[in-house]
PDB file of N, CA and C in Angstrom:
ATOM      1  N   UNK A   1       0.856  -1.163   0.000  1.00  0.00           N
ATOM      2  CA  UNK A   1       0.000   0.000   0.000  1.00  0.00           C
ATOM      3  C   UNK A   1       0.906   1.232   0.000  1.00  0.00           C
ATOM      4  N   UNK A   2       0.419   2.147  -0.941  1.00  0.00           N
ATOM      5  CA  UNK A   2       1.113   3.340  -1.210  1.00  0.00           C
ATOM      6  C   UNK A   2       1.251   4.325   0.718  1.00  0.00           C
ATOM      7  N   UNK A   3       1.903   5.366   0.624  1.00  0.00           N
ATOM      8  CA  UNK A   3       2.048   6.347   1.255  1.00  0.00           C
ATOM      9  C   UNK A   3       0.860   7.104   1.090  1.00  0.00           C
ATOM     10  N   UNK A   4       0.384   7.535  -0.662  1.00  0.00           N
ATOM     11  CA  UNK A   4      -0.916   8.457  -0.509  1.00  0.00           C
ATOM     12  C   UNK A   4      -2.147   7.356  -0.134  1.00  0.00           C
ATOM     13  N   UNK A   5      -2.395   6.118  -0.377  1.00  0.00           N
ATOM     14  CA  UNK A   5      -3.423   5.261  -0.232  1.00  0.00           C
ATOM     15  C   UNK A   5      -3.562   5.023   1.421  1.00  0.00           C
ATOM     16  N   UNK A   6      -2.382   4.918   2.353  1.00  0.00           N
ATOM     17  CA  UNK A   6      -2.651   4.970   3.456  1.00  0.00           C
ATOM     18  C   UNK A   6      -3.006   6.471   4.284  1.00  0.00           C
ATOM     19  N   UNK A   7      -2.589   7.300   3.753  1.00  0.00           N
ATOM     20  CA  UNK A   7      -3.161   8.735   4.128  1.00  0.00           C
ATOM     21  C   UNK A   7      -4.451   8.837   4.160  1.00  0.00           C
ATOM     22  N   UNK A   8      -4.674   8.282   2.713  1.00  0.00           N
ATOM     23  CA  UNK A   8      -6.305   8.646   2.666  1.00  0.00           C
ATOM     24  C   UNK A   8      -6.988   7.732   2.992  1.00  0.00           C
ATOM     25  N   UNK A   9      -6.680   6.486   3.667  1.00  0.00           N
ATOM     26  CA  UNK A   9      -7.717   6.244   4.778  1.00  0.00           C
ATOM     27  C   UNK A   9      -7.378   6.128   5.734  1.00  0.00           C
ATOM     28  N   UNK A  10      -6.319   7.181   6.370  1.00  0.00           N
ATOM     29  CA  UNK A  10      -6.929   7.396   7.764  1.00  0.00           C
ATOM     30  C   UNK A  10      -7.331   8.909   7.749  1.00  0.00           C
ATOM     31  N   UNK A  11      -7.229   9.476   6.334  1.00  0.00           N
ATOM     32  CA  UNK A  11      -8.415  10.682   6.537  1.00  0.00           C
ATOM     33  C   UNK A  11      -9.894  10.181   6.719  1.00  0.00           C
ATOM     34  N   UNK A  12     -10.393   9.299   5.859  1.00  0.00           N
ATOM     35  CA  UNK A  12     -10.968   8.619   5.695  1.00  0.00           C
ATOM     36  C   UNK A  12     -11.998   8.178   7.125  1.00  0.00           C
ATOM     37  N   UNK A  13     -11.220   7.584   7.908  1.00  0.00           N
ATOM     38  CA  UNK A  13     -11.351   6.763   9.064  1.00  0.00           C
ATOM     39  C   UNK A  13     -12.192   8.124  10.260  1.00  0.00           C
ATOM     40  N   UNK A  14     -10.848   9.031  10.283  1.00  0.00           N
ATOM     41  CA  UNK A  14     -10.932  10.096  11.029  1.00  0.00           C
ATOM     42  C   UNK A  14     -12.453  10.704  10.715  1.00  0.00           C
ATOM     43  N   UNK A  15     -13.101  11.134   9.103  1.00  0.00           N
ATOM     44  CA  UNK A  15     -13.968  11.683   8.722  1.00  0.00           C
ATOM     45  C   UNK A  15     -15.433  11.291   8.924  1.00  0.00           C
ATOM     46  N   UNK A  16     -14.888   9.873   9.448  1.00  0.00           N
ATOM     47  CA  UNK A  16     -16.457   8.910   9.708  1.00  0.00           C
ATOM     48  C   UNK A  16     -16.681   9.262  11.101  1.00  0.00           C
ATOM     49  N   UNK A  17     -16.182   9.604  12.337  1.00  0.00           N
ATOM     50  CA  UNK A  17     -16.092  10.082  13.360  1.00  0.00           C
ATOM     51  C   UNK A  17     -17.168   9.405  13.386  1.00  0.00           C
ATOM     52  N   UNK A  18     -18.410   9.964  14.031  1.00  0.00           N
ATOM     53  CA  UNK A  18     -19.755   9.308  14.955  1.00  0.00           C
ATOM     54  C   UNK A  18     -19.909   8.303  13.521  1.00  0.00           C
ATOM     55  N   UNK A  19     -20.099   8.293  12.936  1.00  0.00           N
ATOM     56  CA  UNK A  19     -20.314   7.358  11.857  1.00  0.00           C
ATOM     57  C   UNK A  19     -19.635   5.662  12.018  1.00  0.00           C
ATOM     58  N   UNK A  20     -18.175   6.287  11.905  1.00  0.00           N
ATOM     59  CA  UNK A  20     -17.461   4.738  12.197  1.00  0.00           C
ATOM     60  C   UNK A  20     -18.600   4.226  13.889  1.00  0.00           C
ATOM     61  N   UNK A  21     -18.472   5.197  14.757  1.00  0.00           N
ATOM     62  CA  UNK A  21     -18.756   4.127  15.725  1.00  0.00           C
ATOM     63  C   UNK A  21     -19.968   3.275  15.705  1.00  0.00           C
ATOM     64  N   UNK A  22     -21.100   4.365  14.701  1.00  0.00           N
ATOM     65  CA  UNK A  22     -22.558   3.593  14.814  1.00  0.00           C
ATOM     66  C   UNK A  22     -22.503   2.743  13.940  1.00  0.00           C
ATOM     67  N   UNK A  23     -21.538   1.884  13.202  1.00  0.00           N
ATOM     68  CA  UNK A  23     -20.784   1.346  12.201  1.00  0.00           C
ATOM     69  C   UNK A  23     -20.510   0.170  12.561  1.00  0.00           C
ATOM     70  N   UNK A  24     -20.037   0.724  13.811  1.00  0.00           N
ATOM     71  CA  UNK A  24     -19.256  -0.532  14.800  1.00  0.00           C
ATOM     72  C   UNK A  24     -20.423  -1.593  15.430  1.00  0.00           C
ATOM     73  N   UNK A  25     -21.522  -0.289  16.098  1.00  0.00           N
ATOM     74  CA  UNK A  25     -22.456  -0.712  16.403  1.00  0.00           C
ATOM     75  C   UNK A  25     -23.493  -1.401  15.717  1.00  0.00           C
ATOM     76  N   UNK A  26     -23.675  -1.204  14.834  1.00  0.00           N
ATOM     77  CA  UNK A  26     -24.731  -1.956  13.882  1.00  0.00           C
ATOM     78  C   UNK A  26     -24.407  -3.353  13.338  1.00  0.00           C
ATOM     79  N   UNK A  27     -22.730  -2.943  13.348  1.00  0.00           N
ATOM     80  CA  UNK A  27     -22.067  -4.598  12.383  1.00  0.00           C
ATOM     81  C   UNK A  27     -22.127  -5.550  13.254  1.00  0.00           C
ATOM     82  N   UNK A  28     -21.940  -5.426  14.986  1.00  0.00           N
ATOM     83  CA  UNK A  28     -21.812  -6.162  16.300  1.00  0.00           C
ATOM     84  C   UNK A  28     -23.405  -6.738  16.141  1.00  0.00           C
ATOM     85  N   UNK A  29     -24.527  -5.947  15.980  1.00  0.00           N
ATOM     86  CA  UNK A  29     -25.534  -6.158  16.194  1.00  0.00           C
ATOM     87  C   UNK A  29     -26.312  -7.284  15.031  1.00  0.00           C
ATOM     88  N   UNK A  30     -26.133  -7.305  14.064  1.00  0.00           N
ATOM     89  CA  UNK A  30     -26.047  -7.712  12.740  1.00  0.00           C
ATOM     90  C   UNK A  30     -24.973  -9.284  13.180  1.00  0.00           C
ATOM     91  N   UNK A  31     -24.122  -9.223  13.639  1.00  0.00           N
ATOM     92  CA  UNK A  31     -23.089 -10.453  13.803  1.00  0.00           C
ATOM     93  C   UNK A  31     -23.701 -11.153  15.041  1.00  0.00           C
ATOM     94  N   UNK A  32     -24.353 -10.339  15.793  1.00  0.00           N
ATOM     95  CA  UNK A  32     -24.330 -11.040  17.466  1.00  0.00           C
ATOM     96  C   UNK A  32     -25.831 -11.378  17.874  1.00  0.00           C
ATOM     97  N   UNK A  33     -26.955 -10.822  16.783  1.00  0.00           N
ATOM     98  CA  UNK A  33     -28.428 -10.421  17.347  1.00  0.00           C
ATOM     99  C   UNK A  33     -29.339 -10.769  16.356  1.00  0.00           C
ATOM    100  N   UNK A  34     -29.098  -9.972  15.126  1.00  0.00           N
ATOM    101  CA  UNK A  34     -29.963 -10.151  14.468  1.00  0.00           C
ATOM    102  C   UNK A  34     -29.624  -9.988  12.710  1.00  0.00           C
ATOM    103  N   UNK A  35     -29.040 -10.987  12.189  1.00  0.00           N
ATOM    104  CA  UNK A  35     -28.513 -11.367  10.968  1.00  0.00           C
ATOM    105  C   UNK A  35     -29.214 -10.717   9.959  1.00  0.00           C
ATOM    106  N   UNK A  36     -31.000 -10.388   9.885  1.00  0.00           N
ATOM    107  CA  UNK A  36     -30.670  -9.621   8.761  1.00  0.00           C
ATOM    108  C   UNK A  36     -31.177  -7.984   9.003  1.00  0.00           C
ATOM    109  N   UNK A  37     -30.379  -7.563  10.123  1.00  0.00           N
ATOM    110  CA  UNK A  37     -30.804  -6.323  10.650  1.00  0.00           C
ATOM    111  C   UNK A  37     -30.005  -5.479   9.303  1.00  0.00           C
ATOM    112  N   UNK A  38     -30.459  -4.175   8.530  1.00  0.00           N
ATOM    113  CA  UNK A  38     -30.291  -3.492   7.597  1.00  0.00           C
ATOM    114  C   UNK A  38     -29.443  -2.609   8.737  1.00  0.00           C
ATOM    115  N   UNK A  39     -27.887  -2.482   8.336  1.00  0.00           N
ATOM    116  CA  UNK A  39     -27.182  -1.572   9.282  1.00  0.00           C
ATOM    117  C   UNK A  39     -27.118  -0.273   8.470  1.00  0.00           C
ATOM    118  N   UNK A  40     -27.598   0.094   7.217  1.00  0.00           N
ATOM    119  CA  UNK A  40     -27.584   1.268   6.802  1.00  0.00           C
ATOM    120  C   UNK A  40     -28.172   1.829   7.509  1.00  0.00           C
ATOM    121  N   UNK A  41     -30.079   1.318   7.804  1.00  0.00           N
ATOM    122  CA  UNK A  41     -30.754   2.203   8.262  1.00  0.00           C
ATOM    123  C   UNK A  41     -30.296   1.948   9.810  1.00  0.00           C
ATOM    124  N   UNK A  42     -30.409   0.886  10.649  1.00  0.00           N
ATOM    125  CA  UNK A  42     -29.281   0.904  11.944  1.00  0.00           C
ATOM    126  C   UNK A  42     -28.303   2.260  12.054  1.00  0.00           C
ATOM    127  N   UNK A  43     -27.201   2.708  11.114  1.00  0.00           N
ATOM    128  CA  UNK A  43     -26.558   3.338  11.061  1.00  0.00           C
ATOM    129  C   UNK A  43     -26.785   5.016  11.392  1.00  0.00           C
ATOM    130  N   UNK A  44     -27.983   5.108  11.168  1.00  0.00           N
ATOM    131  CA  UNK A  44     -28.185   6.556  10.277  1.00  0.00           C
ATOM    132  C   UNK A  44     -29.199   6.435  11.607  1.00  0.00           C
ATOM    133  N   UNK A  45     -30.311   5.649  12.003  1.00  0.00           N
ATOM    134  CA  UNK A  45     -30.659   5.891  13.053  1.00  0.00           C
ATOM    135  C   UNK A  45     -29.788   6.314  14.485  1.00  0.00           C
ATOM    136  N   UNK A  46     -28.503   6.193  14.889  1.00  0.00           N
ATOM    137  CA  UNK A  46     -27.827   5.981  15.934  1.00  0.00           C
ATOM    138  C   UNK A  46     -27.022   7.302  15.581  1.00  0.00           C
ATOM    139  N   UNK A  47     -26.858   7.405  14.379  1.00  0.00           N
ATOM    140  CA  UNK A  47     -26.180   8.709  13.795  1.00  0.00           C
ATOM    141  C   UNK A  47     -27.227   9.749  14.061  1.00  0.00           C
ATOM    142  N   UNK A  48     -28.524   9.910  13.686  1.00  0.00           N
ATOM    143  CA  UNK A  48     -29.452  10.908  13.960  1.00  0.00           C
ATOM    144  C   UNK A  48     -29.411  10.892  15.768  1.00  0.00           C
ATOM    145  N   UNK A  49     -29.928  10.261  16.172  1.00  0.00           N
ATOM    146  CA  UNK A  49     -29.438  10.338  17.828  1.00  0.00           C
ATOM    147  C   UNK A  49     -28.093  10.995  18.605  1.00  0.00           C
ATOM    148  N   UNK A  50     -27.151  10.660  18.238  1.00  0.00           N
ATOM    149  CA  UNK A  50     -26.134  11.059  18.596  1.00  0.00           C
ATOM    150  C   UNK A  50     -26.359  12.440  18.154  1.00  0.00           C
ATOM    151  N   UNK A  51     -26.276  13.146  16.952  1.00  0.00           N
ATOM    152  CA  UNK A  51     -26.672  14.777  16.669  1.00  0.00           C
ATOM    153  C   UNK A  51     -27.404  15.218  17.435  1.00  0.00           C
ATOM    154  N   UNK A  52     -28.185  14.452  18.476  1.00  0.00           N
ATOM    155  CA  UNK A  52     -29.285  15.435  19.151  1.00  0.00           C
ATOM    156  C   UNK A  52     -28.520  16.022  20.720  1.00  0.00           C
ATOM    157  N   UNK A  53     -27.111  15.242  20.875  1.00  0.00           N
ATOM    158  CA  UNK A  53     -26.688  15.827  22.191  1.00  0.00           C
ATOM    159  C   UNK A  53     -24.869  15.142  22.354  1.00  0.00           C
ATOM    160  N   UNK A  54     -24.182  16.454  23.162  1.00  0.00           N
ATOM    161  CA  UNK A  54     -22.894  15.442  23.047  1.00  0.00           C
ATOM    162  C   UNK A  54     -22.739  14.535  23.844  1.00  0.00           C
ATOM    163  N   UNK A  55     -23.500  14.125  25.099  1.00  0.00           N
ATOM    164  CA  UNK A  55     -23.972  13.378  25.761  1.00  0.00           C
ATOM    165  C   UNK A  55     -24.428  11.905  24.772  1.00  0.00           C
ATOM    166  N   UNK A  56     -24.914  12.099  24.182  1.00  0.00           N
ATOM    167  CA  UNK A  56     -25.233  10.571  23.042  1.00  0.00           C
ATOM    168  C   UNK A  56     -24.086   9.889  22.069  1.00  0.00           C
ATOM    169  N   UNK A  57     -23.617  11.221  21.766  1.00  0.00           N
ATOM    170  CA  UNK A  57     -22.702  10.943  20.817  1.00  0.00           C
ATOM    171  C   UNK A  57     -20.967  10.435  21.839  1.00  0.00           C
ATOM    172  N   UNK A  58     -21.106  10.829  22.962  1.00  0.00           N
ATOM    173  CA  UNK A  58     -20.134   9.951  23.564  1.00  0.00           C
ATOM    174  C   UNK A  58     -20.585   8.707  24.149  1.00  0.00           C
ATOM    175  N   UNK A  59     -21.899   8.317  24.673  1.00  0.00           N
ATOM    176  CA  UNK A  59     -22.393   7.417  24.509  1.00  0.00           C
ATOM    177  C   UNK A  59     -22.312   6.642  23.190  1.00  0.00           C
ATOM    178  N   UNK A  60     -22.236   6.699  22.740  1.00  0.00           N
ATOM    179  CA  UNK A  60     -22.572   6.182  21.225  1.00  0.00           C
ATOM    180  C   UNK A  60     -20.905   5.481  20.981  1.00  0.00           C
ATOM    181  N   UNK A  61     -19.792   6.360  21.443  1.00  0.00           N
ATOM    182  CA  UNK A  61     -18.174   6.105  21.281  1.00  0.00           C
ATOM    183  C   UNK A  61     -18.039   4.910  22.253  1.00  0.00           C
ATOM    184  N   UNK A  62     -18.551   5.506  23.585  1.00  0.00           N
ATOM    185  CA  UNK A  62     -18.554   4.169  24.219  1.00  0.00           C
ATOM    186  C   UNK A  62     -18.947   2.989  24.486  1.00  0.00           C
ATOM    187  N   UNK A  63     -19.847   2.966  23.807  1.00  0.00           N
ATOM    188  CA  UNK A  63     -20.926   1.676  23.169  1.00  0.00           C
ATOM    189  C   UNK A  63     -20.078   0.947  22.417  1.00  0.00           C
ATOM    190  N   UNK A  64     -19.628   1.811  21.003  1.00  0.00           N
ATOM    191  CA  UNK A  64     -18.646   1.206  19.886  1.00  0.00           C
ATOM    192  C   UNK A  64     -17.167   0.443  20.272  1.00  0.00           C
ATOM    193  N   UNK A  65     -16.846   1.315  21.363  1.00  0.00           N
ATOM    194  CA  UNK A  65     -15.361   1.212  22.029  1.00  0.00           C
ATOM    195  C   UNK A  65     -15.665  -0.440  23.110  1.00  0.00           C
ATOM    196  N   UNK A  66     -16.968  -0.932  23.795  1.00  0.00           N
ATOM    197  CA  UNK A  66     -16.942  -1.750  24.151  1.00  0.00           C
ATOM    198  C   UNK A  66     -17.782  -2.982  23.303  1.00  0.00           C
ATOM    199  N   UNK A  67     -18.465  -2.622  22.522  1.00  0.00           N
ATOM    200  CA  UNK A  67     -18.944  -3.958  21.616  1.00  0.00           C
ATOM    201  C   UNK A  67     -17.561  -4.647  20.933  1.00  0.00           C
ATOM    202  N   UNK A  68     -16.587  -3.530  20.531  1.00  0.00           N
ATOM    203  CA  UNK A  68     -15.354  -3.652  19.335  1.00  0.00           C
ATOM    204  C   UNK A  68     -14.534  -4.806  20.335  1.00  0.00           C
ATOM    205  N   UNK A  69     -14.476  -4.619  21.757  1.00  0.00           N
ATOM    206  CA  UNK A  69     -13.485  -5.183  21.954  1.00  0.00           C
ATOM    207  C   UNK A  69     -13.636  -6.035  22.739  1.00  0.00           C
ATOM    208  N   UNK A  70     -14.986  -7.190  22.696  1.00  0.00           N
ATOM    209  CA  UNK A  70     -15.602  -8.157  22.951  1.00  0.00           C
ATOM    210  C   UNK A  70     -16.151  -9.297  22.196  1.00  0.00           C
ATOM    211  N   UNK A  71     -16.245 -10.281  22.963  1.00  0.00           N
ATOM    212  CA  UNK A  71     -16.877 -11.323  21.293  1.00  0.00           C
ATOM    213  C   UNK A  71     -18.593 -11.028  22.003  1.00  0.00           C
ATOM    214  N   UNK A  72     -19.235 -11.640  20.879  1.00  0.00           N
ATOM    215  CA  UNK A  72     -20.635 -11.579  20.874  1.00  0.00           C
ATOM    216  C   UNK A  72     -21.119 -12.362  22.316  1.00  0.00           C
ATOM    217  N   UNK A  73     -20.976 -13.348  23.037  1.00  0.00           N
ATOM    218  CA  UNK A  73     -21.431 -14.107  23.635  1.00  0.00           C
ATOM    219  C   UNK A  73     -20.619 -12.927  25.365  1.00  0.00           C
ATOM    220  N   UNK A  74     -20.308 -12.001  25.102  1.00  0.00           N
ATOM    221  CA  UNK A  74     -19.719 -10.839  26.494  1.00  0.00           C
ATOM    222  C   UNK A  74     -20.439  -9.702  26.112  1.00  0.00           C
ATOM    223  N   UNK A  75     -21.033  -9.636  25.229  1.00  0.00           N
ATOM    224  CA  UNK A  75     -21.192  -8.610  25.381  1.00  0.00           C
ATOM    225  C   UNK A  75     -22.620  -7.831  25.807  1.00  0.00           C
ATOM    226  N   UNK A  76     -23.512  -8.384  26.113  1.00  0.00           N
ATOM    227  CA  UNK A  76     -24.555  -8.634  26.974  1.00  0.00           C
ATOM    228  C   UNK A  76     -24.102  -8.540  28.448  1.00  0.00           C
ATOM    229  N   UNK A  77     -22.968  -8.778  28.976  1.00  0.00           N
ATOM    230  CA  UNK A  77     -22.878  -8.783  30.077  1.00  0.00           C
ATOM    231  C   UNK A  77     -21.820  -7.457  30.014  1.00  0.00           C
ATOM    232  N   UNK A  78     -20.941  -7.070  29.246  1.00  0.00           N
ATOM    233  CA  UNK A  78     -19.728  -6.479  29.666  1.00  0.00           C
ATOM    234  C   UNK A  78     -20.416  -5.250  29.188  1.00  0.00           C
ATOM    235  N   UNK A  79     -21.219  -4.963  28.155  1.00  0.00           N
ATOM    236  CA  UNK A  79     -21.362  -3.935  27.098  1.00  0.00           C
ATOM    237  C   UNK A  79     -22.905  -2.763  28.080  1.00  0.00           C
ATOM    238  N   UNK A  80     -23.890  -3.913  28.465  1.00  0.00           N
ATOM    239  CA  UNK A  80     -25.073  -2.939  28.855  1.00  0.00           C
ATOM    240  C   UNK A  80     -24.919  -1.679  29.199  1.00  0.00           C
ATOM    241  N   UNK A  81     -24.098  -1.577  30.252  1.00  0.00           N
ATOM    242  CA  UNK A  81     -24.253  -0.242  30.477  1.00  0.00           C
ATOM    243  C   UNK A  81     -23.947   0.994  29.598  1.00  0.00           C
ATOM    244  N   UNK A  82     -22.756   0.335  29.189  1.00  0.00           N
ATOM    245  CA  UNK A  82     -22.467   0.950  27.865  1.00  0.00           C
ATOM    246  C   UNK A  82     -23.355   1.289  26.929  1.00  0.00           C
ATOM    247  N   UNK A  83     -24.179   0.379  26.090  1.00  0.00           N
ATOM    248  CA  UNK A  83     -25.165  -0.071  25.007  1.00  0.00           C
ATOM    249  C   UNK A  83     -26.678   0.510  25.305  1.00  0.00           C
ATOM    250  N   UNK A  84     -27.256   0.465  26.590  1.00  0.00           N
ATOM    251  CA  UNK A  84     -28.588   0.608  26.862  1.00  0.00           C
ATOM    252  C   UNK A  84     -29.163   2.003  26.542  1.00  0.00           C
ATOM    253  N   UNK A  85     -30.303   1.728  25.623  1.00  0.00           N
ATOM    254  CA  UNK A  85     -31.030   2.932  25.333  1.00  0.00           C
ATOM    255  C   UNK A  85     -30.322   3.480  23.809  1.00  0.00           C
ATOM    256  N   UNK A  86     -29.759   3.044  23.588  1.00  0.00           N
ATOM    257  CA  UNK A  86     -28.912   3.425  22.079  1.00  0.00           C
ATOM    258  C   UNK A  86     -29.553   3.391  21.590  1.00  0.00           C
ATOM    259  N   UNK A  87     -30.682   3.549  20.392  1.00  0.00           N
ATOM    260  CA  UNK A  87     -31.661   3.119  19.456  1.00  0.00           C
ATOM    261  C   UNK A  87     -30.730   1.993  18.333  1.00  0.00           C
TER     262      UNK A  87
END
């Protein structure tokens, strides 16, 4: 991988900000819950939420930050507090 190809995705990465995480969140949910959950609209729902306060939208980081770094069968236990009320 080039020098400019890795630049531009971690502009990339950086630019998805609340995006990557409800990203994170939807793909966990989709892998761990419910197989044919549509994570576009998942996505864009959790994304509209988060815009309504910065309170959600760090909720929303920390949701992503603990689904990411759990397997599916922890994360019911490790994630709730984290996760609850997220749409």
């Amino acid at each position: 991988m080039s020098l400019r190809t890795s630049s531009l995705l971690i502009l990339l990465a950086l630019a998805a900000g609340c995006s990557g995480n409800s990203g994170t969140i939807c793909d966990k949910r989709q892998e761990c819950f419910n197989s044919s959950l549509d994570t576009g609209k998942c996505e864009k729902t959790i994304d509209a939420w988060a815009d309504e306060s910065r309170n959600n939208e760090d909720r929303v980081a920390e949701c992503a930050d603990c689904v990411s770094d759990n397997s599916c069968s922890r994360i019911i236990e490790k994630c709730i507090d984290d996760c609850l009320g997220i749409p």
